[in-house]
C-alpha atoms as a PDB file:
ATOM      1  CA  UNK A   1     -33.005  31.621  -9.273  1.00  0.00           C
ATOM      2  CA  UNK A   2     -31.202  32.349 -12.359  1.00  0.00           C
ATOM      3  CA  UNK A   3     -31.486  30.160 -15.314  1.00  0.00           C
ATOM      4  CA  UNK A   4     -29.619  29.679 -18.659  1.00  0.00           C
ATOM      5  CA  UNK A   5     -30.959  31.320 -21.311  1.00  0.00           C
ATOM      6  CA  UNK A   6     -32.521  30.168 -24.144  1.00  0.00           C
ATOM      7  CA  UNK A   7     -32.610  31.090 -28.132  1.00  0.00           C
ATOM      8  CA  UNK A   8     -29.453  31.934 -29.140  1.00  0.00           C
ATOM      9  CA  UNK A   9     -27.315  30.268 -26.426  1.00  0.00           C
ATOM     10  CA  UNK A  10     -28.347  26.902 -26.526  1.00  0.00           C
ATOM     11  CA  UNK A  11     -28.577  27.011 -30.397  1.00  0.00           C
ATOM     12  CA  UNK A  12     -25.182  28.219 -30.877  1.00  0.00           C
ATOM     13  CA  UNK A  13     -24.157  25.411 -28.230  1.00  0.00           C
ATOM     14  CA  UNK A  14     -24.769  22.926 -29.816  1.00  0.00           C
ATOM     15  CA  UNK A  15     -24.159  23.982 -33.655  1.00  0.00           C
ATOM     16  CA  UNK A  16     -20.566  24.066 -32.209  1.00  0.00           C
ATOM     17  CA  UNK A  17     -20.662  20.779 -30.867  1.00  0.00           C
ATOM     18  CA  UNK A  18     -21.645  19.946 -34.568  1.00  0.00           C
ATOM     19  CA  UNK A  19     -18.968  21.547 -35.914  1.00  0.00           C
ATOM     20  CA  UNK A  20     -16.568  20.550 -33.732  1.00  0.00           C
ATOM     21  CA  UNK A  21     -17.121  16.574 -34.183  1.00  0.00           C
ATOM     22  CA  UNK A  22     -17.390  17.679 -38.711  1.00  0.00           C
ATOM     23  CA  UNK A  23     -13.929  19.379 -38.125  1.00  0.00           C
ATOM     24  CA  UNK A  24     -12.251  16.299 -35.520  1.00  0.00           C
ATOM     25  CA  UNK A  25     -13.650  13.673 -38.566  1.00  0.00           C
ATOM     26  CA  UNK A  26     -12.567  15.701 -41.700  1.00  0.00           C
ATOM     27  CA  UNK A  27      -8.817  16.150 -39.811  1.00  0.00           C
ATOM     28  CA  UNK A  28      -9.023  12.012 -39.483  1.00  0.00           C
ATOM     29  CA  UNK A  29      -9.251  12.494 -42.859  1.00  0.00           C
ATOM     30  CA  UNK A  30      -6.702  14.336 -43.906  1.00  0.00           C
ATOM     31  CA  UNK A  31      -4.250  11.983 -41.425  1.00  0.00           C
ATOM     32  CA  UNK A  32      -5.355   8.931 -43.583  1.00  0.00           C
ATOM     33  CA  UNK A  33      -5.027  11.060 -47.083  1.00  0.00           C
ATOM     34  CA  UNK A  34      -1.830  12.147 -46.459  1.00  0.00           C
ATOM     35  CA  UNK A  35      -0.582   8.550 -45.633  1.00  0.00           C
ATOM     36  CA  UNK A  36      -1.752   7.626 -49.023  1.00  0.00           C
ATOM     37  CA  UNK A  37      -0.284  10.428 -50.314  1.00  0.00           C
ATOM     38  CA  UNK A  38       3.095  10.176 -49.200  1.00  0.00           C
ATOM     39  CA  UNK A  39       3.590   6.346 -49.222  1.00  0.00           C
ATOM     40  CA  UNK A  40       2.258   6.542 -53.420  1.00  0.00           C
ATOM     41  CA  UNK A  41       4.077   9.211 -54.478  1.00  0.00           C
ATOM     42  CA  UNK A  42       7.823   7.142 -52.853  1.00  0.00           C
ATOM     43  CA  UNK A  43       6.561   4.336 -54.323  1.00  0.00           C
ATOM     44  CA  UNK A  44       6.470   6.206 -57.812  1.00  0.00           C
ATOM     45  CA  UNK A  45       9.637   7.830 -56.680  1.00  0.00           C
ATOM     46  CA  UNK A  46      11.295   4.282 -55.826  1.00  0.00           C
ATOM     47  CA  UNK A  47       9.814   2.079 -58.933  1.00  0.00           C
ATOM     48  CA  UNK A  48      10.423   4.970 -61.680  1.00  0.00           C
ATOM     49  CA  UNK A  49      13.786   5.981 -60.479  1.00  0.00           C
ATOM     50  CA  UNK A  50      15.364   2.607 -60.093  1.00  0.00           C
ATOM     51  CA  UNK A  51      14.808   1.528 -63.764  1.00  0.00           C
ATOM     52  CA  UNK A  52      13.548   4.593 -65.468  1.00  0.00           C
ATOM     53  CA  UNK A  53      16.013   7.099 -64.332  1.00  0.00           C
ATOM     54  CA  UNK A  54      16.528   9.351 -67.325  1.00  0.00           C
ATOM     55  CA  UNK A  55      12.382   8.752 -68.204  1.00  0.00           C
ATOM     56  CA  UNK A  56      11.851   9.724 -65.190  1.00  0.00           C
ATOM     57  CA  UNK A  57      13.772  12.838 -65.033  1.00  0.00           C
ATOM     58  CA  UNK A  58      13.499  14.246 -68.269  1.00  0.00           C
ATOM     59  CA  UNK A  59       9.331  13.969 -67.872  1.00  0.00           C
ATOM     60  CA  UNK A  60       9.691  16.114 -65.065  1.00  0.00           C
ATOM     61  CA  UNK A  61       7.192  13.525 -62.867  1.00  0.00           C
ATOM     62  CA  UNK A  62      10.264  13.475 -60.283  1.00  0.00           C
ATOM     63  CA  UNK A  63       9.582  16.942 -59.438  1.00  0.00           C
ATOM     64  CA  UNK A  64       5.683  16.141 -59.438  1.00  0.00           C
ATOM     65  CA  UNK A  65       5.663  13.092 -57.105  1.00  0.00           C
ATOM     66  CA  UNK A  66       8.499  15.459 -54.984  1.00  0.00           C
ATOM     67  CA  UNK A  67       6.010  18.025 -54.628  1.00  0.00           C
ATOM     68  CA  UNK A  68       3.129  15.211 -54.049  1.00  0.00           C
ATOM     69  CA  UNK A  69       5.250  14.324 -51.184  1.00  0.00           C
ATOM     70  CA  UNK A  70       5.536  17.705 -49.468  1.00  0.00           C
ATOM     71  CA  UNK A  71       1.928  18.460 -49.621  1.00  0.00           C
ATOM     72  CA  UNK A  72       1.367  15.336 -47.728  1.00  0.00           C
ATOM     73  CA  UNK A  73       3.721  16.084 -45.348  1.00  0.00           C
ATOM     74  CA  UNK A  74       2.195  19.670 -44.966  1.00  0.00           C
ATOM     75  CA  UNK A  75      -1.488  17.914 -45.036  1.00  0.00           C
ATOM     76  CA  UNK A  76      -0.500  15.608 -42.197  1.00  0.00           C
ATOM     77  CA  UNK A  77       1.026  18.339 -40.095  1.00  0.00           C
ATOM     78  CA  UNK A  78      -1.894  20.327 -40.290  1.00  0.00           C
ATOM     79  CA  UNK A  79      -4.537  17.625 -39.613  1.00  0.00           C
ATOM     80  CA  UNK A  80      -2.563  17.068 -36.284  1.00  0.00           C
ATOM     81  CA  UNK A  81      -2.940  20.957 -35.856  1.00  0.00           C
ATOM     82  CA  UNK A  82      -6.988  21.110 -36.731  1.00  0.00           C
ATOM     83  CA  UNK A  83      -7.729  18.613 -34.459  1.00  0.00           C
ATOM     84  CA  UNK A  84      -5.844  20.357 -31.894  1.00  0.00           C
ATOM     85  CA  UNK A  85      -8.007  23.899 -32.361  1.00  0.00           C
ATOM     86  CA  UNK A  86     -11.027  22.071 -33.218  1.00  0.00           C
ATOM     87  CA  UNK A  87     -10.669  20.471 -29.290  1.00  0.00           C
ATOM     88  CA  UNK A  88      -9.403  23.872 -27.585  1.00  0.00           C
ATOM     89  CA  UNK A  89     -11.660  25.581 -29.343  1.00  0.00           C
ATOM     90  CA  UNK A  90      -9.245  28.333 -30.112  1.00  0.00           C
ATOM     91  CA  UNK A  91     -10.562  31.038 -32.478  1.00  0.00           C
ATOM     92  CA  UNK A  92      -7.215  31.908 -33.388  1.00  0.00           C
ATOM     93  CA  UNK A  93      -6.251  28.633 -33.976  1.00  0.00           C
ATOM     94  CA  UNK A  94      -8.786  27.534 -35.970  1.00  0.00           C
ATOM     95  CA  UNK A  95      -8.536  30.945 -38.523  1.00  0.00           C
ATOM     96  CA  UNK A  96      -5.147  30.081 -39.278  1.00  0.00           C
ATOM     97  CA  UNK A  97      -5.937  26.468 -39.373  1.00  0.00           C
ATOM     98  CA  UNK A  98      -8.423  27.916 -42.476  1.00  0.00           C
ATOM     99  CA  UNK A  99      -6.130  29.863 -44.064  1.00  0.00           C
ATOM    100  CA  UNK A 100      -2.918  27.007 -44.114  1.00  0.00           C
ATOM    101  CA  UNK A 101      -5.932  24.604 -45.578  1.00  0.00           C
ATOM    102  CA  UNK A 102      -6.219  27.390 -48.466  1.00  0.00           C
ATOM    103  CA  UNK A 103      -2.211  27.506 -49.290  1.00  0.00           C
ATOM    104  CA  UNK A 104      -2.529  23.437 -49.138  1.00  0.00           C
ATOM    105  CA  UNK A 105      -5.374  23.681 -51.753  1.00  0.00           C
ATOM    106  CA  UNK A 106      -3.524  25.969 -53.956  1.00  0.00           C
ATOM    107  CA  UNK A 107      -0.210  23.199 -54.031  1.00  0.00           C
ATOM    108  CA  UNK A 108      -2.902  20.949 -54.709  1.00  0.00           C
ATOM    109  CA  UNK A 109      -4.214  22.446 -57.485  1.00  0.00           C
ATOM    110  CA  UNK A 110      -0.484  23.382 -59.294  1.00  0.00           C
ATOM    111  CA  UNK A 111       0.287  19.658 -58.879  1.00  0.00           C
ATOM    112  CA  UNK A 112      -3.182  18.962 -61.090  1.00  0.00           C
ATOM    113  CA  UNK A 113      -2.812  21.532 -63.411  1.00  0.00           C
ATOM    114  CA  UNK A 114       0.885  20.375 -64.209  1.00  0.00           C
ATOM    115  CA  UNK A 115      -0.306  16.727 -63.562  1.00  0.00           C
ATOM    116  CA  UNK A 116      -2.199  17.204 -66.519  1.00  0.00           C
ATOM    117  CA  UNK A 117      -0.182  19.665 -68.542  1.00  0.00           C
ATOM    118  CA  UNK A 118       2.381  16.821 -68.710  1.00  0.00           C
ATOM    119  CA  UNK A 119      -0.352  14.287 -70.123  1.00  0.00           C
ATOM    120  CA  UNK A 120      -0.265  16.319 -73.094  1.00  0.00           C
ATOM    121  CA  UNK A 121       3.372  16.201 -73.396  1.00  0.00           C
ATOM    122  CA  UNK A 122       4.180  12.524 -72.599  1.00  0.00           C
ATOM    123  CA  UNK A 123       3.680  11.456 -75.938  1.00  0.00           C
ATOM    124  CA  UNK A 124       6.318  13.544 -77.095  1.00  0.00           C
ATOM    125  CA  UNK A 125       8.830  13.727 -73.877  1.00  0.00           C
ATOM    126  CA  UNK A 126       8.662   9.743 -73.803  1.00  0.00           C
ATOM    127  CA  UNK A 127       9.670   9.013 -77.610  1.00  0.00           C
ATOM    128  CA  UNK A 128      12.443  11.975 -77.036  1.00  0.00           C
ATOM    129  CA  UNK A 129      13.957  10.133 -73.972  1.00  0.00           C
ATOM    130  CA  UNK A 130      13.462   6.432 -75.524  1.00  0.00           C
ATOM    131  CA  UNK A 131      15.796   7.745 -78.593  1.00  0.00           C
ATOM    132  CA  UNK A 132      17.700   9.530 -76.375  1.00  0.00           C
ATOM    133  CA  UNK A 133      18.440   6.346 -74.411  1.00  0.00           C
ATOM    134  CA  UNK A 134      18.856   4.180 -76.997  1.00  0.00           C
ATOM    135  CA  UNK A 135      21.641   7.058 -78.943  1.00  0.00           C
ATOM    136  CA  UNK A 136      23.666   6.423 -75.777  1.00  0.00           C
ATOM    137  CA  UNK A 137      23.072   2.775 -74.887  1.00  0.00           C
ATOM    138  CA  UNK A 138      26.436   1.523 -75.403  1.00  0.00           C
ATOM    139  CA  UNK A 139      27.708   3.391 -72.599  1.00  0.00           C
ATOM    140  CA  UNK A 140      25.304   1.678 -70.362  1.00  0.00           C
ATOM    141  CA  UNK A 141      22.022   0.274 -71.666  1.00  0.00           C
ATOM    142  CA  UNK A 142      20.685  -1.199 -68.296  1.00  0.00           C
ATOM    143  CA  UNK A 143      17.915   0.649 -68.742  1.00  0.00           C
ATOM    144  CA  UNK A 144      16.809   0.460 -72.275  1.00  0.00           C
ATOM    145  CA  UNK A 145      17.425  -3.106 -71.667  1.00  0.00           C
ATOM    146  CA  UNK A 146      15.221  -3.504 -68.620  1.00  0.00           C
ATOM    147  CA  UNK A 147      12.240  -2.011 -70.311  1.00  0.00           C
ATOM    148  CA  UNK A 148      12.521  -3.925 -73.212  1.00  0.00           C
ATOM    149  CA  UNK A 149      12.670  -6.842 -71.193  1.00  0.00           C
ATOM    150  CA  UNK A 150       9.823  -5.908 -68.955  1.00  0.00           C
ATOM    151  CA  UNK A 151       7.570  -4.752 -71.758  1.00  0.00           C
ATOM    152  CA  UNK A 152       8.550  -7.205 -74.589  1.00  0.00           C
ATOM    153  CA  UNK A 153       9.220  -4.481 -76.892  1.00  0.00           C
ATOM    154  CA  UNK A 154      11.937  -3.564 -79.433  1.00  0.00           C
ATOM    155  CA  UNK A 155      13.010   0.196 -80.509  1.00  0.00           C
ATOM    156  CA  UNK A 156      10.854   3.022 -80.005  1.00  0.00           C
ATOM    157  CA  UNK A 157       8.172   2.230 -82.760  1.00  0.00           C
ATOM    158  CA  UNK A 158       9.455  -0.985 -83.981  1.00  0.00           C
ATOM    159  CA  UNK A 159      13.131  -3.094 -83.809  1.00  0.00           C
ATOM    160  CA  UNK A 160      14.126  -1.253 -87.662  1.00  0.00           C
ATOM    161  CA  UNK A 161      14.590   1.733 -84.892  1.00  0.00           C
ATOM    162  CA  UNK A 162      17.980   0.016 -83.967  1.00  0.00           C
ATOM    163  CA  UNK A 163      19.594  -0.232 -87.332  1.00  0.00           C
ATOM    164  CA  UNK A 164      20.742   3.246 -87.449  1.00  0.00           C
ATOM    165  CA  UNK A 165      22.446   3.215 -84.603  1.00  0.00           C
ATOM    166  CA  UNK A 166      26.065   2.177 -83.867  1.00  0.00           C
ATOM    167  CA  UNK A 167      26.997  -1.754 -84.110  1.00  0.00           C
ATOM    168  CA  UNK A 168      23.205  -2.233 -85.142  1.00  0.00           C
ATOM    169  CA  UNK A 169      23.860   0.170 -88.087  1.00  0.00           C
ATOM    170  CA  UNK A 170      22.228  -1.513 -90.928  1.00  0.00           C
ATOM    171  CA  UNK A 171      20.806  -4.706 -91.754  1.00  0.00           C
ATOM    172  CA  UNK A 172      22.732  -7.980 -92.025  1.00  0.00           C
ATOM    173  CA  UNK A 173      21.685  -9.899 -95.151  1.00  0.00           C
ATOM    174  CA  UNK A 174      22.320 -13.987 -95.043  1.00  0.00           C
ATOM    175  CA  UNK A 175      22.497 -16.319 -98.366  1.00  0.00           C
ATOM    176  CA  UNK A 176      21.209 -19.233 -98.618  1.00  0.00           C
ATOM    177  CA  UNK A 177      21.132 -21.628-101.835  1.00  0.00           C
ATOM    178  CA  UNK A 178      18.398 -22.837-103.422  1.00  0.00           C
ATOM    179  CA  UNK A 179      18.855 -26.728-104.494  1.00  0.00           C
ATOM    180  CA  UNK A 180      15.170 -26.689-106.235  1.00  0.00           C
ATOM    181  CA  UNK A 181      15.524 -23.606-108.194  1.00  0.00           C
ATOM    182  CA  UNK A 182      19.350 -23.769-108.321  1.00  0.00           C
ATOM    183  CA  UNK A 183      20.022 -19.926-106.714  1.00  0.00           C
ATOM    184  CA  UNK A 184      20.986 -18.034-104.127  1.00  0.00           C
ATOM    185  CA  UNK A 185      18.319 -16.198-102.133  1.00  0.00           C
ATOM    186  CA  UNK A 186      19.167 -13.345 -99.778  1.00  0.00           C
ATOM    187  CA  UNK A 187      17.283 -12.588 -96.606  1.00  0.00           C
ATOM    188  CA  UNK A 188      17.547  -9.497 -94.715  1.00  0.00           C
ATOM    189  CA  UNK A 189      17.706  -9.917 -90.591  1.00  0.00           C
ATOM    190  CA  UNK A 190      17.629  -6.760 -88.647  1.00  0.00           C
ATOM    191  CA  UNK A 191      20.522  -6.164 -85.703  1.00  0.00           C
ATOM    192  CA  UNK A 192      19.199  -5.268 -82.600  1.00  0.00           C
ATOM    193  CA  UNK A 193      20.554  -5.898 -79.136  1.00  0.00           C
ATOM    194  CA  UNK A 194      20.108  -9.215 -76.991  1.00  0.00           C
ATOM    195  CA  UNK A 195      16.908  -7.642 -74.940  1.00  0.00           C
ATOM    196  CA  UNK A 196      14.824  -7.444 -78.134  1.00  0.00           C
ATOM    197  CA  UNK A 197      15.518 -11.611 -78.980  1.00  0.00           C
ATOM    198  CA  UNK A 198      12.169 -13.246 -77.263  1.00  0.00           C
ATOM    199  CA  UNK A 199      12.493 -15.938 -74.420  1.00  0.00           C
ATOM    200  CA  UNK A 200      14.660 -19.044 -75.464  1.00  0.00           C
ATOM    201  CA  UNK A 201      15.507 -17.237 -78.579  1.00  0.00           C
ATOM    202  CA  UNK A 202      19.341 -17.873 -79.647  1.00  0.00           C
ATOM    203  CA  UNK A 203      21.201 -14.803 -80.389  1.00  0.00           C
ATOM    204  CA  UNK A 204      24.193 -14.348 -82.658  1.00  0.00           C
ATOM    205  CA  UNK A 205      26.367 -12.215 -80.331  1.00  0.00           C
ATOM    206  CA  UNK A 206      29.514 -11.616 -83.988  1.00  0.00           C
ATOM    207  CA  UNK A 207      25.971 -10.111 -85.875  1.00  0.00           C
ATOM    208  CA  UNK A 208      23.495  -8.939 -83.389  1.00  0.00           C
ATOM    209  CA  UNK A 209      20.696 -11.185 -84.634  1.00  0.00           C
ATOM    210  CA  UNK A 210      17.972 -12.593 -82.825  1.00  0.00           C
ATOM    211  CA  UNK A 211      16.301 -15.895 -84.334  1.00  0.00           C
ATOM    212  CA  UNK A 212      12.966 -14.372 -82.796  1.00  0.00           C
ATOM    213  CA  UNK A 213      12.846 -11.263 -81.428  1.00  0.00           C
ATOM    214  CA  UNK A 214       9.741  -8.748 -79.455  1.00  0.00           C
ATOM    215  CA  UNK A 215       8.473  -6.873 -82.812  1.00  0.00           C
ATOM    216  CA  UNK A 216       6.431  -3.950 -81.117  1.00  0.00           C
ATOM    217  CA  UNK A 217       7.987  -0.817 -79.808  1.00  0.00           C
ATOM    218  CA  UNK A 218       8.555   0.001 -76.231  1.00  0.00           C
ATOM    219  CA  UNK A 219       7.135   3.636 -77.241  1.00  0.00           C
ATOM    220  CA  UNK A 220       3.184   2.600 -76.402  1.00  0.00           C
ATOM    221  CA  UNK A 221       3.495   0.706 -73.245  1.00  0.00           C
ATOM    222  CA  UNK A 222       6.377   2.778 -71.654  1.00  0.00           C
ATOM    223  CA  UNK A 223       3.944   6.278 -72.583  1.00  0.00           C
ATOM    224  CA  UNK A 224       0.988   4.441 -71.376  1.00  0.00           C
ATOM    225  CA  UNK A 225       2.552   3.777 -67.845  1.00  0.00           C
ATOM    226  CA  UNK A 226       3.663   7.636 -67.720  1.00  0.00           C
ATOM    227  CA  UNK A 227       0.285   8.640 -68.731  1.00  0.00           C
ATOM    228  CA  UNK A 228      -1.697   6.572 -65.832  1.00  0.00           C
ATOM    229  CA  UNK A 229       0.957   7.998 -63.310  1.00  0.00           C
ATOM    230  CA  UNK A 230       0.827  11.437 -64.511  1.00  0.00           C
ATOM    231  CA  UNK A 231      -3.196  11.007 -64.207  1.00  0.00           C
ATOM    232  CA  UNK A 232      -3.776   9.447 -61.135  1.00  0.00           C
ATOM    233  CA  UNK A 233      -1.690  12.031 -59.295  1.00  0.00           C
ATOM    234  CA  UNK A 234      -3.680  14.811 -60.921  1.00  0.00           C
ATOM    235  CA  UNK A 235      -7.205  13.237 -60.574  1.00  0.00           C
ATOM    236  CA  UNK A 236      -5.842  12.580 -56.856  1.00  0.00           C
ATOM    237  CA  UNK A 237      -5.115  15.871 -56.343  1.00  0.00           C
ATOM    238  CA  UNK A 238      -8.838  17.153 -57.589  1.00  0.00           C
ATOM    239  CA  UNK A 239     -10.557  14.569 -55.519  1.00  0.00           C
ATOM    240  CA  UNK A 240      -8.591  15.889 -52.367  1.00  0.00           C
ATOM    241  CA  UNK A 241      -9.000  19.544 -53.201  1.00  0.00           C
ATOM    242  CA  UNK A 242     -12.720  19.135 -53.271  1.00  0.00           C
ATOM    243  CA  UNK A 243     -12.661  17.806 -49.491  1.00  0.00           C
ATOM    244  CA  UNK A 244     -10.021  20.767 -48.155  1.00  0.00           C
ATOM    245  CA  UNK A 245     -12.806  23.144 -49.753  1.00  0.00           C
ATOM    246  CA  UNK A 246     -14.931  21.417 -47.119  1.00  0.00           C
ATOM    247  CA  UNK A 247     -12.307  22.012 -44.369  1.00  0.00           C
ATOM    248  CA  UNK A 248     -11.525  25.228 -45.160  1.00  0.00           C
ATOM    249  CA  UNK A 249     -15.646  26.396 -45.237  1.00  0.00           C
ATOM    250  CA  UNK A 250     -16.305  24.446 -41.627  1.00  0.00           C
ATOM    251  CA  UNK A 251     -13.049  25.846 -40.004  1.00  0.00           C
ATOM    252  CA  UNK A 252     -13.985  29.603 -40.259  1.00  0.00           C
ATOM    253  CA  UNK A 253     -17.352  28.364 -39.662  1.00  0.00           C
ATOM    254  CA  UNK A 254     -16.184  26.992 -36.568  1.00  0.00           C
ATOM    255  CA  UNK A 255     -14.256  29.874 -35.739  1.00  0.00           C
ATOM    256  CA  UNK A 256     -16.934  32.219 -36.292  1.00  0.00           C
ATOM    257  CA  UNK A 257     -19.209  29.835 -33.361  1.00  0.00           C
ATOM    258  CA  UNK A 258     -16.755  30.116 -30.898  1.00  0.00           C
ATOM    259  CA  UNK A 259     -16.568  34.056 -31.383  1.00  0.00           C
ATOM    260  CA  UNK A 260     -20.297  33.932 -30.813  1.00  0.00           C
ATOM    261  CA  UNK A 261     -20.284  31.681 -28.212  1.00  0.00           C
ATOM    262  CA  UNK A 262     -18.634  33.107 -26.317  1.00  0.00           C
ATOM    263  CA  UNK A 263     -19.574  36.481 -27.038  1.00  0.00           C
ATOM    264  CA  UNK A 264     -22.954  34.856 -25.145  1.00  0.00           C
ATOM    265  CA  UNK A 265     -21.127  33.239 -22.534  1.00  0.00           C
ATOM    266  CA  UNK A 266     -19.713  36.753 -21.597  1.00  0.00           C
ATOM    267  CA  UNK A 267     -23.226  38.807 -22.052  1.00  0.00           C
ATOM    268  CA  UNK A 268     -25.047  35.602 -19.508  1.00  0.00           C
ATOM    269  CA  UNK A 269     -21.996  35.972 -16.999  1.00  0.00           C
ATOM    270  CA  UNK A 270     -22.689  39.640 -16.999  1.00  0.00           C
ATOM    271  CA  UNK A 271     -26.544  39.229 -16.588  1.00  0.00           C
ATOM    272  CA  UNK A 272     -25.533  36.576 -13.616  1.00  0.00           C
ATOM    273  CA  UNK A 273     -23.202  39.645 -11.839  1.00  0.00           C
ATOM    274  CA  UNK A 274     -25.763  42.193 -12.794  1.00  0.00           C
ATOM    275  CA  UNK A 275     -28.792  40.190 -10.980  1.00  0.00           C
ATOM    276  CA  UNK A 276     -26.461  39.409  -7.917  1.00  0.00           C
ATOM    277  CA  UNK A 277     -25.251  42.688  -7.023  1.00  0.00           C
ATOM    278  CA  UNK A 278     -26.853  45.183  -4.660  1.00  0.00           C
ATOM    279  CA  UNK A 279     -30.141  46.962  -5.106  1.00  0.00           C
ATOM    280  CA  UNK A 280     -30.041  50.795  -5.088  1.00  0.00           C
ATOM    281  CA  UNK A 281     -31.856  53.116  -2.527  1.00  0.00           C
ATOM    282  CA  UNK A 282     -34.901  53.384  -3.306  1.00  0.00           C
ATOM    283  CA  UNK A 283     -34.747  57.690  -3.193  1.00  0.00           C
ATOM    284  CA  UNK A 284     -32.296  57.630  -6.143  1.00  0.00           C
ATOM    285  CA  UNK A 285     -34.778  57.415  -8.624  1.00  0.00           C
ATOM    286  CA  UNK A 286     -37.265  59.536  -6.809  1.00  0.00           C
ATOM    287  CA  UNK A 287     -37.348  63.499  -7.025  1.00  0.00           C
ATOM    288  CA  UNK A 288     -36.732  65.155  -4.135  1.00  0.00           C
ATOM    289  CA  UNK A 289     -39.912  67.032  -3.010  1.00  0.00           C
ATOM    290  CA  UNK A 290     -40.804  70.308  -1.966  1.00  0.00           C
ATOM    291  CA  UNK A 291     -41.589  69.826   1.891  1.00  0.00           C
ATOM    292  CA  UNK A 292     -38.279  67.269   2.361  1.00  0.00           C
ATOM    293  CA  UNK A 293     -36.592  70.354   0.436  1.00  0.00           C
ATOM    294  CA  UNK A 294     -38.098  72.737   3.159  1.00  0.00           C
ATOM    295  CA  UNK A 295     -37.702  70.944   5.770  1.00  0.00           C
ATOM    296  CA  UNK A 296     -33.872  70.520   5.167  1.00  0.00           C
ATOM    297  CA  UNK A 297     -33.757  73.997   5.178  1.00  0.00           C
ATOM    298  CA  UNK A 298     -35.387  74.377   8.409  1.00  0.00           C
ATOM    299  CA  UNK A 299     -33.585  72.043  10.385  1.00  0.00           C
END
């Protein structure tokens, strides 16, 4: 009675099984990553490019969060796929499996490395496209309008930033007379469009005045928000490269068990045929004597 054999076999048995429920979990994964990563890079896509359009352009984070969006889409495709050779156990499946997990990682890691290129250039791209919107805001403001609005902020580094700049140009100085002293006493008021004037502040729409208006600059918040974008994708993209290099060291892993697997399976099924087939006569491995020699010549 033949049994199965032991050692090898068995051990390589069940360190597939192993790998085979590591690879199914890591793919679930990689399905619930690539959610996240496509839903938070539209949402970027959908809050930055309603009111931040030229911001958002100009700081290249579009073409960031676009390619944020295509790796999850490739991630989520291939999860599908891994799970698929991890259950047929498909050797070829699984190597290429490996080596699509490797391109993935490399997109990954350009999306960091320009995630956090661009940290060190927000500073400078925000204040550029803050002037740059404010230089052409009489053509349509919306926008420099909505973020001062939204942030409570004035000019790029402070509301003076608006006095050099069309209708705003200069300062508009008031008079008012002095009954104690007997004089006039002049008082400078900066012009500055309606956004800048604070809640329930009148505005003087013949001078551009506020009567109280937002006296920090929209620079700091507006580069702060960039920043924690800009960062979060890149840290994001670290955090998830670190788990493909655990997908991509189990798949050929994985791949390499099944080759051995069933390079055993074949060398027991060929044991099994060898033990089954039919024994040899017993004179082919004996020499012929002398007297069967002589007496085959005699008869």
């Amino acid at each position: 009675m033949d049994t199965m054999p032991t050692g090898p076999y068995n051990k390589s048995s069940f360190g597939m099984k192993c790998m085979k429920f590591l690879l199914i979990l890591i793919n679930v994964l990689y399905l619930i990553i690539s959610f996240l990563m496509i839903s938070g890079a539209t949402t970027l896509k959908v809050i930055f490019g309603e009111h931040y359009f030229e911001l958002w352009y100009a700081s290249t984070v579009d073409s960031l969060s676009s390619l944020w969006i295509a790796t999850g889409c490739f991630l989520l495709a291939l999860s599908i796929f891994g799970m698929a050779a991890a259950i047929k156990e498909s050797t070829l499946m699984t190597n290429f499996y490996g080596l699509f997990l490797c391109l993935i990682f490399i997109l990954q890691m350009a999306a960091a490395i320009t995630g956090f290129t661009l940290i060190t250039q927000a500073d400078g791209i925000v204040r550029q496209t803050l002037q740059s919107m404010m230089y052409n805001s009489f053509s349509g403001q919306d926008t420099i309008d909505w973020i001062q609005r939204t942030f409570e902020c004035c000019g790029n580094d402070a509301p003076s930033d608006w006095e050099n700049l069309g209708r705003f140009y200069g300062s508009y100085t008031t008079r008012e007379y002095d009954y104690f002293n007997d004089s006039t006493q002049a008082y400078s008021t900066l012009r500055m469009p309606k956004s800048c004037c604070q809640p329930n502040s009148n505005y003087d729409m013949n001078y551009y005045t506020c009567e109280r208006y937002f006296t920090r600059g929209c620079h700091g918040p507006v580069n702060s928000i960039v920043s924690q974008s800009v960062m979060m994708i890149g840290s994001s993209a670290l955090a998830v490269g670190v788990v493909q290099i655990l997908g991509v060291v189990c798949a050929f892993m994985y791949a390499r068990i099944i080759r051995r697997n069933k390079t055993n399976r074949d060398i027991h099924r060929w044991a099994i045929h060898e033990s089954m087939g039919f024994d040899r006569p017993a004179f082919v491995d004996r020499t012929p004597n002398s007297e069967t020699i002589d007496g085959e010549k005699h008869i």
